[in-house]
Protein backbone atom coordinates (compact mmCIF):
# COMPACT_ATOMS: atom_id res chain seq x y z
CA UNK A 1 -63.82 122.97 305.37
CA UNK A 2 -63.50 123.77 309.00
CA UNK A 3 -64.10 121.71 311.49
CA UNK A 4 -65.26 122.89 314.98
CA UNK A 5 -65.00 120.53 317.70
CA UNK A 6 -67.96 121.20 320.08
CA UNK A 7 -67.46 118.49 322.60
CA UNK A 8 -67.36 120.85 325.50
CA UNK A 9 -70.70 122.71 324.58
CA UNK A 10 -72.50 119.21 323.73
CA UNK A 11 -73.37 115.98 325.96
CA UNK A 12 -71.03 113.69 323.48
CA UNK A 13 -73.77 110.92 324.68
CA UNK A 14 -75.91 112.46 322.33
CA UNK A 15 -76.41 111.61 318.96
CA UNK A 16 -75.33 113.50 316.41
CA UNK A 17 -77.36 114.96 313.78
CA UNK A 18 -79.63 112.40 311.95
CA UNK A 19 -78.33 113.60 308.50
CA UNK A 20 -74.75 112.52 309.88
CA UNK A 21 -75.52 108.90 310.91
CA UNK A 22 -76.96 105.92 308.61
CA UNK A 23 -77.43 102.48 309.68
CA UNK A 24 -75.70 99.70 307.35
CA UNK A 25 -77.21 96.91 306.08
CA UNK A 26 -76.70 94.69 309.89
CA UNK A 27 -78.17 97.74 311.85
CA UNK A 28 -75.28 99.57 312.79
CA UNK A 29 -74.80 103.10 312.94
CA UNK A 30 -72.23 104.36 311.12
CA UNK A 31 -71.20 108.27 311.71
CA UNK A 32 -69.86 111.07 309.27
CA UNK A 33 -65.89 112.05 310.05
CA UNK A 34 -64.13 114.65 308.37
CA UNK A 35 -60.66 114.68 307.33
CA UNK A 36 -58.08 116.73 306.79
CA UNK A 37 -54.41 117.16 304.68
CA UNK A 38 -52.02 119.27 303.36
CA UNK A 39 -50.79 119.82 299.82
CA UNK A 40 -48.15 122.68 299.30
CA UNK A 41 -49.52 125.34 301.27
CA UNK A 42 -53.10 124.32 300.90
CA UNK A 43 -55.27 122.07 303.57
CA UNK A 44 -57.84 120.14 301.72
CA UNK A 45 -60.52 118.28 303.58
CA UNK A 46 -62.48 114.47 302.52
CA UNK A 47 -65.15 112.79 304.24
CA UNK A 48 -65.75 109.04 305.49
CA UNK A 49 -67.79 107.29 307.18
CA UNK A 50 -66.81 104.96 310.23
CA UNK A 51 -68.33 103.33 312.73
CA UNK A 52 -66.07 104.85 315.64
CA UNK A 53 -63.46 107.40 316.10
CA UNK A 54 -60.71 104.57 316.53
CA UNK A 55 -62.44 102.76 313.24
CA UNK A 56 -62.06 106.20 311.31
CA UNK A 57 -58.19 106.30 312.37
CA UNK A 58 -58.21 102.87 311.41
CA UNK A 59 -59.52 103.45 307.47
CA UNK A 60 -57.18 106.59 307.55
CA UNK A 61 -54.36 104.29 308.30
CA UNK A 62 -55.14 101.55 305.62
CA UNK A 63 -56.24 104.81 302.82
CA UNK A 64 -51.61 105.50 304.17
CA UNK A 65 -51.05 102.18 303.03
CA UNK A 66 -53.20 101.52 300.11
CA UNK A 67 -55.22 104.61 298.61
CA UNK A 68 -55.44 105.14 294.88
CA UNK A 69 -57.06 107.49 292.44
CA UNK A 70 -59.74 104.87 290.50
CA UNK A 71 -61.26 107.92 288.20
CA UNK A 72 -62.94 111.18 287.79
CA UNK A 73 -67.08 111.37 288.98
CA UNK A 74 -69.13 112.24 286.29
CA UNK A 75 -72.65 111.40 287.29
CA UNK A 76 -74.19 110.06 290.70
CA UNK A 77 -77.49 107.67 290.36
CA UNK A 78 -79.53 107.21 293.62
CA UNK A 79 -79.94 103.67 294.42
C-alpha cells in the first residue's frame, strides 16, 4: 500500500471520507491511519484507527513497547 499525502490539494479542515471515520461508542470520531514498516527488503503496511495524528503516534509507540502476535484470522462475524 501506498500512501499519498494530499494535504496540499485538500482543505485539511475537511473531513475525510465517511468510509474512513466512525464515531465510538461516546461520540467521537475516530479516523483511519495507515502504517508503514520494513522487513528485509520488503515495506509492509497495517492500519489503525486513532482519534488524532499525535494519538496514532501514540498507539504506534505503545504497539514498540508491547505488540504481540495473539493468532491467525480465520473468520470475521459482523456485530
Amino acid at each position: 500500500m501506498s500512501v499519498i499525502s494530499f494535504n496540499k490539494l485538500r482543505d485539511t479542515r475537511e473531513r475525510p471520507d465517511a468510509q474512513f471515520v466512525r464515531m465510538d461508542e461516546h461520540g467521537r470520531a475516530i479516523y483511519l491511519f495507515a502504517l508503514e514498516y520494513k522487513m528485509g527488503l520488503s515495506t509492509w503496511s497495517a492500519k489503525i484507527w486513532a482519534y488524532s495524528f499525535e494519538d496514532a503516534e501514540m498507539r504506534v509507540k505503545a504497539m514498540r513497547e508491547s505488540l504481540t502476535v495473539c493468532g491467525q484470522l480465520h473468520a470475521s462475524i459482523r456485530a
